[in-house]
N, C-alpha and C. Protein backbone atom coordinates (compact mmCIF):
# COMPACT_ATOMS: atom_id res chain seq x y z
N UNK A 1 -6.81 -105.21 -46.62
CA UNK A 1 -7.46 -103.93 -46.42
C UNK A 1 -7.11 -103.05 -47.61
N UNK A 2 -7.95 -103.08 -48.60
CA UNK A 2 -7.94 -101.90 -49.42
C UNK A 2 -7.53 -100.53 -49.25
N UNK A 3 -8.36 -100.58 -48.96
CA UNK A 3 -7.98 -98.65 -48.51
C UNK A 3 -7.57 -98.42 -46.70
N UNK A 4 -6.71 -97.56 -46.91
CA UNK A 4 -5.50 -97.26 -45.81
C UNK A 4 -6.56 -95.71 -44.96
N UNK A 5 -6.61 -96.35 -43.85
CA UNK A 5 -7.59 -95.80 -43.21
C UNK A 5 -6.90 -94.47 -42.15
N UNK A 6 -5.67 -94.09 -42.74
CA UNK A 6 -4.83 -93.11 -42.12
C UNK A 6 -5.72 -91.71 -41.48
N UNK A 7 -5.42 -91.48 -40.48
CA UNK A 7 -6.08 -89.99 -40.38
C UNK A 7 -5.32 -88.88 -40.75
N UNK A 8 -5.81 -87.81 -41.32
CA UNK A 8 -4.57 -86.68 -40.93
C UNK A 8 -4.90 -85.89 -40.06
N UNK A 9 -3.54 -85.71 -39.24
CA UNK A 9 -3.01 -84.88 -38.61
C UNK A 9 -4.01 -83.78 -38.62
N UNK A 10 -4.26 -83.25 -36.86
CA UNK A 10 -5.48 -82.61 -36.85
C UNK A 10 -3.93 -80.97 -37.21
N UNK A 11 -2.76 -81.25 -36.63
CA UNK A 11 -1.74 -80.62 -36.82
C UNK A 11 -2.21 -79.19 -38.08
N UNK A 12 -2.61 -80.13 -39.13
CA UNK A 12 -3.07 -79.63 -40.52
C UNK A 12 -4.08 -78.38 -40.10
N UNK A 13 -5.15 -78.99 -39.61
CA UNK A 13 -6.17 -77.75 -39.27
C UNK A 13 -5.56 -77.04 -38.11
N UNK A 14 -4.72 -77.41 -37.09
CA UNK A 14 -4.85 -76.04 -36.30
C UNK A 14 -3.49 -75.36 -36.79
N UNK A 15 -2.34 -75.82 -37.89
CA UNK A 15 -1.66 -75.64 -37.86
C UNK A 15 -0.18 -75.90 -36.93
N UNK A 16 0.85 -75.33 -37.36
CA UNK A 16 2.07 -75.77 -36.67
C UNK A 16 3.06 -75.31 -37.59
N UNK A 17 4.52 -74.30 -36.32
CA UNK A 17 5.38 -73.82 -37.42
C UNK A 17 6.21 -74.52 -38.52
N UNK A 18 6.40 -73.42 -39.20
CA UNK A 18 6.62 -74.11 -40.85
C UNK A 18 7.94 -75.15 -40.69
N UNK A 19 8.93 -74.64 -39.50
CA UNK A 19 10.13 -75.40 -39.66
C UNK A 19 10.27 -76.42 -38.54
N UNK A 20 8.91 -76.47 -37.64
CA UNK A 20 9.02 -77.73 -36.65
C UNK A 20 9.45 -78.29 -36.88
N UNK A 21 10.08 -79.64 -35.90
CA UNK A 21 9.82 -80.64 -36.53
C UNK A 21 9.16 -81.54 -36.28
N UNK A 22 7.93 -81.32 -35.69
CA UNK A 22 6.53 -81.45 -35.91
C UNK A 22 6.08 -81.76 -37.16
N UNK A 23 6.26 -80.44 -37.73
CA UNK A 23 6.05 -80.32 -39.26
C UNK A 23 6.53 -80.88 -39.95
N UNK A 24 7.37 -81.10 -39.98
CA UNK A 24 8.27 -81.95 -40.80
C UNK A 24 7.82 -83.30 -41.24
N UNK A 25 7.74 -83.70 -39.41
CA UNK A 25 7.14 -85.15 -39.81
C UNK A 25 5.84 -85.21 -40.03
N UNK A 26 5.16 -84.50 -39.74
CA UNK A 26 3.57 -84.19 -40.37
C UNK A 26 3.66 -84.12 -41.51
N UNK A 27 4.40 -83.45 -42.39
CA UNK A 27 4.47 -83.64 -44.08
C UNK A 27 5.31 -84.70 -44.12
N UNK A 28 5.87 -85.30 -44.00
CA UNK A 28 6.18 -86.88 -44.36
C UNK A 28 5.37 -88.15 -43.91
N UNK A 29 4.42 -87.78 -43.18
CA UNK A 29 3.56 -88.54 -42.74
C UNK A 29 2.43 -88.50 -43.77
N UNK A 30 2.26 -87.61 -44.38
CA UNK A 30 1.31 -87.30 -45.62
C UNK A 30 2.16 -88.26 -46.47
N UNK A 31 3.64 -87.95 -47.25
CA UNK A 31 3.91 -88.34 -48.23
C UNK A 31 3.29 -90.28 -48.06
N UNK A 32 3.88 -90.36 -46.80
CA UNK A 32 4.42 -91.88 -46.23
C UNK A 32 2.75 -92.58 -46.44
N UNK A 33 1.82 -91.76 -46.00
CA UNK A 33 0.33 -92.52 -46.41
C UNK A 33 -0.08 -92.64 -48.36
N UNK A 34 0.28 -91.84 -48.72
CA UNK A 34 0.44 -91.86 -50.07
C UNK A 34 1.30 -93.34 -50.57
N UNK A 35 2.83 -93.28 -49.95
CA UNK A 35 3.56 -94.28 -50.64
C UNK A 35 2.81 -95.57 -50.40
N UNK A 36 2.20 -95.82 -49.08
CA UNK A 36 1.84 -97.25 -48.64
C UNK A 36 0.85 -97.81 -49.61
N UNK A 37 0.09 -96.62 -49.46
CA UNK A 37 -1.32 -96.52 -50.86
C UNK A 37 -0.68 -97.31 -52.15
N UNK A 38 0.43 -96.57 -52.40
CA UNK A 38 0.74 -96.82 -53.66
C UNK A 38 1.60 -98.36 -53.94
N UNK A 39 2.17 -98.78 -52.49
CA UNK A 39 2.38 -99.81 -52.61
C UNK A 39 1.82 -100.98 -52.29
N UNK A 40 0.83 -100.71 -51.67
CA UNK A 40 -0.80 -101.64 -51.71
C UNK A 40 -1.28 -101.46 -53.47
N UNK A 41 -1.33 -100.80 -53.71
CA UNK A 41 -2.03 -100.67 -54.95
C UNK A 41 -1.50 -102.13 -56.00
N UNK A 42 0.18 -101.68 -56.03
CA UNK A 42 0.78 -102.16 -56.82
C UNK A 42 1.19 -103.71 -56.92
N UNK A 43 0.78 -104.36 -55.48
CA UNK A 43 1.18 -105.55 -54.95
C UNK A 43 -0.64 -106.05 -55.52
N UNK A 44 -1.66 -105.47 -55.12
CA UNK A 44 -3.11 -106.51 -55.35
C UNK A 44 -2.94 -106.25 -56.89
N UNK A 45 -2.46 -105.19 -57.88
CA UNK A 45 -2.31 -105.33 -59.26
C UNK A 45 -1.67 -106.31 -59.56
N UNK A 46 -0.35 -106.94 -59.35
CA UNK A 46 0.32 -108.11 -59.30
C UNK A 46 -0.34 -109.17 -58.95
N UNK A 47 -0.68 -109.11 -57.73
CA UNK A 47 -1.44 -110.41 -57.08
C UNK A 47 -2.81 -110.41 -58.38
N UNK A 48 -3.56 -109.76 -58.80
CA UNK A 48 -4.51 -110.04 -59.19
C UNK A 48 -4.09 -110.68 -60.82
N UNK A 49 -2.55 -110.07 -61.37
CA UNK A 49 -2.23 -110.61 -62.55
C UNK A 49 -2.01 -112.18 -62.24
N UNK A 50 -1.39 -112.73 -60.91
CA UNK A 50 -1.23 -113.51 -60.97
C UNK A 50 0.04 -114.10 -60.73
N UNK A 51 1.13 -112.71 -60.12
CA UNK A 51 2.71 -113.13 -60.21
C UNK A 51 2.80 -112.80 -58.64
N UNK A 52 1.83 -112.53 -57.50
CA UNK A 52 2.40 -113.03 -56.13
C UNK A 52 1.40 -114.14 -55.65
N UNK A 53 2.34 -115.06 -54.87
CA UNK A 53 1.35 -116.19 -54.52
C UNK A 53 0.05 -115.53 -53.65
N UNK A 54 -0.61 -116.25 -53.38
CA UNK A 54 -1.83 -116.04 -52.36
C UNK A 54 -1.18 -116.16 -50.93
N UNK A 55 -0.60 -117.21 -50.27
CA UNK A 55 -0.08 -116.98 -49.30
C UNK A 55 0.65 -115.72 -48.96
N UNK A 56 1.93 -115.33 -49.88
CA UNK A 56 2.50 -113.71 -49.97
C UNK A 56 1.79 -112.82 -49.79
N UNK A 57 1.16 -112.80 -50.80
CA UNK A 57 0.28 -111.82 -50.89
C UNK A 57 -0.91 -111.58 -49.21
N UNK A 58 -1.01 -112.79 -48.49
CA UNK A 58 -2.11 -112.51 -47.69
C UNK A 58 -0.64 -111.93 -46.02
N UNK A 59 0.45 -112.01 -46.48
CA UNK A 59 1.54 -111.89 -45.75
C UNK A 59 1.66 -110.17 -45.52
N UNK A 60 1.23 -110.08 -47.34
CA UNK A 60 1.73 -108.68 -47.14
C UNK A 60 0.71 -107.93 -46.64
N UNK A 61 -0.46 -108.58 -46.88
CA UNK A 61 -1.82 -107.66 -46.72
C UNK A 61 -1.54 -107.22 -44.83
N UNK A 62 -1.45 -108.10 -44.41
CA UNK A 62 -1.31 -108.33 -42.85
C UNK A 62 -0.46 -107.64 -42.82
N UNK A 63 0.87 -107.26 -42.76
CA UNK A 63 1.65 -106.17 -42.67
C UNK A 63 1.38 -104.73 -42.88
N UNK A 64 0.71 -105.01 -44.39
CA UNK A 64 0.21 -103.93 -44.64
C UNK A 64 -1.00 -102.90 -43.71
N UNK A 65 -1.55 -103.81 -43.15
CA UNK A 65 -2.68 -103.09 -42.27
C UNK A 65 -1.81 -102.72 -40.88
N UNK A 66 -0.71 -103.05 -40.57
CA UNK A 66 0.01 -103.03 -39.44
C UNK A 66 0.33 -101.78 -39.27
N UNK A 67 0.82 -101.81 -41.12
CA UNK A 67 2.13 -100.21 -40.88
C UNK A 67 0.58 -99.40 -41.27
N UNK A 68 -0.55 -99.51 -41.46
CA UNK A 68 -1.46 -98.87 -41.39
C UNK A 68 -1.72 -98.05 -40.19
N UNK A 69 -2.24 -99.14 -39.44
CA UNK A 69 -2.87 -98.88 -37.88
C UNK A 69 -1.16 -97.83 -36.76
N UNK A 70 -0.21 -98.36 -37.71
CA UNK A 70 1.00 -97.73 -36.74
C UNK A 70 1.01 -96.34 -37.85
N UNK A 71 0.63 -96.20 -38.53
CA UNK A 71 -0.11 -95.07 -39.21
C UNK A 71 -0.49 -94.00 -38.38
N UNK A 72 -1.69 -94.72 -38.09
CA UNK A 72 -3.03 -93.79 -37.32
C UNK A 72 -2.44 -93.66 -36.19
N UNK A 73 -1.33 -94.48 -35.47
CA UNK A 73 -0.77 -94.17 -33.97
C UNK A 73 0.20 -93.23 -34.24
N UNK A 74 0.88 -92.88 -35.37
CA UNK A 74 1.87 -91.70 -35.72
C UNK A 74 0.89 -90.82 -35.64
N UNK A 75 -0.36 -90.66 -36.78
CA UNK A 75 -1.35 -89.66 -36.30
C UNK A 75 -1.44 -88.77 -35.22
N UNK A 76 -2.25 -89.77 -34.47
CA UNK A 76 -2.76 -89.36 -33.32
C UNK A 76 -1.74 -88.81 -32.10
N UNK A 77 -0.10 -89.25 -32.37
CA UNK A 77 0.49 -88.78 -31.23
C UNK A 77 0.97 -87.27 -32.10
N UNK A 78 1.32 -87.39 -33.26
CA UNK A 78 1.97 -86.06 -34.02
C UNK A 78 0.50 -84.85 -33.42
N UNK A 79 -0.75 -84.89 -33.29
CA UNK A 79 -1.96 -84.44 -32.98
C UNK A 79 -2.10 -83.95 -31.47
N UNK A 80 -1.41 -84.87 -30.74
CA UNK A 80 -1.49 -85.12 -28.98
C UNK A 80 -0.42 -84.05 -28.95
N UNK A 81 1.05 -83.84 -29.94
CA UNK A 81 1.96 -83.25 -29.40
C UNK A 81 2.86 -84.02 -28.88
N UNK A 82 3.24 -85.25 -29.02
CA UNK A 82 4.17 -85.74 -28.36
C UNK A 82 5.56 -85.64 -28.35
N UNK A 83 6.43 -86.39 -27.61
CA UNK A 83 7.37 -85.86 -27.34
C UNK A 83 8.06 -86.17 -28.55
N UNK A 84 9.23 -86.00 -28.93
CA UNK A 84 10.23 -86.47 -30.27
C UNK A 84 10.91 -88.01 -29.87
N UNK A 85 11.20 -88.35 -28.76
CA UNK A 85 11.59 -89.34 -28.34
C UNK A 85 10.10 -90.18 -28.44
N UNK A 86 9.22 -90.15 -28.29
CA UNK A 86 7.77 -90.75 -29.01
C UNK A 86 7.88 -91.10 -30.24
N UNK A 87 7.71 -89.72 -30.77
CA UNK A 87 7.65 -89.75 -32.35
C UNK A 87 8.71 -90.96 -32.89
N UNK A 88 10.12 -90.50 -32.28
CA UNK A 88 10.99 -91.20 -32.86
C UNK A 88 10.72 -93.03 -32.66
N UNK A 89 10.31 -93.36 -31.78
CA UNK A 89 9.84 -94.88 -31.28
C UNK A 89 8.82 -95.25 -32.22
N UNK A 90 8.00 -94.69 -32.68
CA UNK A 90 6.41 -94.75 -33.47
C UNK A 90 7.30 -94.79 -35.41
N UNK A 91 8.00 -94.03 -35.35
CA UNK A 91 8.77 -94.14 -36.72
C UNK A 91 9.62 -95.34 -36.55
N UNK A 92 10.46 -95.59 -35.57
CA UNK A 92 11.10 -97.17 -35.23
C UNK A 92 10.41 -98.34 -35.88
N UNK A 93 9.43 -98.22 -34.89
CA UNK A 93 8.07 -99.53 -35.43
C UNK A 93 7.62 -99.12 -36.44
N UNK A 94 7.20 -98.71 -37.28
CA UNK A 94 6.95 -98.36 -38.59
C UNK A 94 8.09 -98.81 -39.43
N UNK A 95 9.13 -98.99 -39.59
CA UNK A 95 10.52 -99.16 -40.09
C UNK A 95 10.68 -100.76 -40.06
N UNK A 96 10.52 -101.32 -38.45
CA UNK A 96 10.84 -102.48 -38.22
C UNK A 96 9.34 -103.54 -38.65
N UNK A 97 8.79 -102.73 -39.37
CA UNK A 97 7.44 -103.58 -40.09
C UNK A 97 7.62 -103.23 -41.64
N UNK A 98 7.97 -101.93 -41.53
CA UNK A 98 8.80 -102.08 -43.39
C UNK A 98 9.71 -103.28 -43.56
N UNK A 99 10.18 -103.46 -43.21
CA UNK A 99 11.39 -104.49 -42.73
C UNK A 99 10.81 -106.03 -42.87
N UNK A 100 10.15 -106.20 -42.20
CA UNK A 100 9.02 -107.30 -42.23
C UNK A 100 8.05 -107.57 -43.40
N UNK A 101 7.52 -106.80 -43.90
CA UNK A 101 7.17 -106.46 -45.38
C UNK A 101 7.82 -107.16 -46.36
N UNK A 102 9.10 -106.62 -46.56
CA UNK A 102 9.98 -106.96 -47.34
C UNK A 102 10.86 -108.54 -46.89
N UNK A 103 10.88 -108.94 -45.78
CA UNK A 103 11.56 -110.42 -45.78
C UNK A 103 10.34 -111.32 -45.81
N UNK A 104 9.13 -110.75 -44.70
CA UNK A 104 8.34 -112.23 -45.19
C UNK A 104 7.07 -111.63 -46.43
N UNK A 105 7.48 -111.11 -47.07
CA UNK A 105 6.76 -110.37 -48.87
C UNK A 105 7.25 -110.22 -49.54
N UNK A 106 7.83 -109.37 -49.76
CA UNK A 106 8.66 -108.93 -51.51
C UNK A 106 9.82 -109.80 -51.80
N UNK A 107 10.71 -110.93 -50.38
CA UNK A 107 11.31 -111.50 -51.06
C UNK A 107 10.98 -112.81 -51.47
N UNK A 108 9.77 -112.71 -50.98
CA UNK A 108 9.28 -114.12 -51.75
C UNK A 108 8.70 -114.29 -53.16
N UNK A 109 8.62 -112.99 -53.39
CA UNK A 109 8.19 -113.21 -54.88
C UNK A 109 9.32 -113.61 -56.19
N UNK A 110 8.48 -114.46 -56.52
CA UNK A 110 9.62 -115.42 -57.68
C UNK A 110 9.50 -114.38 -59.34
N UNK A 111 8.46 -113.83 -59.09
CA UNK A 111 8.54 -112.94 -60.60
C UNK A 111 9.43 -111.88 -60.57
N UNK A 112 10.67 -111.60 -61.05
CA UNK A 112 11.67 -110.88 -61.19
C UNK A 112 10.76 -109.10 -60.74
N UNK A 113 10.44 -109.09 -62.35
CA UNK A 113 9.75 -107.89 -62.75
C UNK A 113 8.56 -107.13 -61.58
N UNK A 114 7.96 -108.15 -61.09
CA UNK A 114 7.02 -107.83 -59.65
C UNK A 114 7.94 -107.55 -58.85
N UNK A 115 9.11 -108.33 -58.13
CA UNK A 115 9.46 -108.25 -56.91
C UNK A 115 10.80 -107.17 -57.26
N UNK A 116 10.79 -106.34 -58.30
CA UNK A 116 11.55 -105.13 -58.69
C UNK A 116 10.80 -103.61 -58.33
N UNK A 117 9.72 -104.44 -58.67
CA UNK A 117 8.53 -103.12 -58.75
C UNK A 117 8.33 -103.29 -57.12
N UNK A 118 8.03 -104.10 -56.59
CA UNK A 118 7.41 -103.64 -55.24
C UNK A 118 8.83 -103.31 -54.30
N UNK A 119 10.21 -103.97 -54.88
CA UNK A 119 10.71 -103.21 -53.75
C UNK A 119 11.47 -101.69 -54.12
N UNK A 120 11.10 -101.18 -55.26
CA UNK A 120 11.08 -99.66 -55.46
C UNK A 120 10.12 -99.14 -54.69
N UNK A 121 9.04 -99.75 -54.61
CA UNK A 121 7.75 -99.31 -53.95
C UNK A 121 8.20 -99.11 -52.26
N UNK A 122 8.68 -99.93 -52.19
CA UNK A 122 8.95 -100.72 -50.62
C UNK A 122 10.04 -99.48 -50.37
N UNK A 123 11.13 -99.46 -51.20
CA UNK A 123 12.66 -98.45 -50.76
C UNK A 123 11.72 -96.82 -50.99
N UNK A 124 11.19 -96.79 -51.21
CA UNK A 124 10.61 -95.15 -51.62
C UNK A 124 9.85 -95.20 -49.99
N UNK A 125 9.27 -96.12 -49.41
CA UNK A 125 8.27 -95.54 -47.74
C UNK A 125 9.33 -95.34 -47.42
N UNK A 126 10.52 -96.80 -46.96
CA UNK A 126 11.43 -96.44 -45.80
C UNK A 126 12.23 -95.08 -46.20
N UNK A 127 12.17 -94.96 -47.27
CA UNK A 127 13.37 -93.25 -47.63
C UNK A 127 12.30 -92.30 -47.05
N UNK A 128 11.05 -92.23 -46.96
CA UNK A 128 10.41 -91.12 -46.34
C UNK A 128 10.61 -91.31 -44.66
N UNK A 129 10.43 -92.65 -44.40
CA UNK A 129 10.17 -92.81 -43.16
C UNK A 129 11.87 -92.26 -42.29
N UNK A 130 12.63 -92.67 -43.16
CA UNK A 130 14.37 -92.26 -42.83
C UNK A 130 14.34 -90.71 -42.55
N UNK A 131 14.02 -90.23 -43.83
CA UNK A 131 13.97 -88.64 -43.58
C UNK A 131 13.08 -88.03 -42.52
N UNK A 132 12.34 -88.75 -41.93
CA UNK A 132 11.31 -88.30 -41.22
C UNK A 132 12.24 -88.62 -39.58
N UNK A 133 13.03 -90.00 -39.62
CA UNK A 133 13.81 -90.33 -38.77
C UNK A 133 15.01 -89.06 -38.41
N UNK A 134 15.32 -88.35 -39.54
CA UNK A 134 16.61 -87.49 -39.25
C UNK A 134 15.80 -86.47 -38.57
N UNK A 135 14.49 -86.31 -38.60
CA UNK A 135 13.85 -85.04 -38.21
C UNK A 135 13.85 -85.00 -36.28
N UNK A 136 14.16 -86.47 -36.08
CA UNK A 136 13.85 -86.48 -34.83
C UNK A 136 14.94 -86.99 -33.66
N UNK A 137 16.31 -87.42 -34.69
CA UNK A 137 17.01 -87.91 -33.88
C UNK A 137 18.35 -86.36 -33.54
């Protein structure tokens, strides 16, 4: 899946106070659709040079649409209002598929220089997704 089919947060249009932590994770939920972007980007640039296998690569894609769709379910509950003990479960699974990402993807890649780059890529979501974790525990 190319493009990351995230919604934003209707939060955005009706608003929500500045120091929620609602808010909080609503702006890290922005950053966190950005990073995935960017680490989709950087994995089909590789794959297309030619330094992740096809199998990997179709490993990560599948993951990748996972922490997508658990994306749009952070969305939609940050939108609903849910509880923080929600939120916090929805950031869990998001984490425990970063996680997954990285053992059956980035460590399979045999090209040094690729599998450096994607797991900077990879440690930059979970550091948003962490900070987004302190917001709620």
């Amino acid at each position: 899946m190319r493009k990351l089919a995230l919604l934003f947060p209707l939060l955005l249009l009706l608003g929500c106070p500045q120091g929620s932590t609602v808010h909080k994770v609503t702006a890290a939920q922005h950053n966190f659709r950005f990073a995935v972007q960017a680490f989709e980007d950087a994995e089909v640039a590789e794959f297309d040079k030619g330094f992740v296998p096809a199998p990997i690569h179709l490993k990560m894609e599948t993951v990748v649409q996972k922490v997508a769709l658990a994306g749009k379910d952070l969305d939609t509950s940050l939108a609903a209002g849910a509880s923080t003990a929600t939120i916090k479960g929805k950031l869990d699974a998001i984490y425990t598929l970063l996680d997954s990402l990285n053992s059956d993807g980035v460590l399979g890649v045999k090209n040094a220089t690729t599998k450096a780059e994607l797991e900077i890529a990879l440690d930059a979501i979970k550091a948003i997704i962490d900070g987004a974790l302190v917001q709620v525990q």
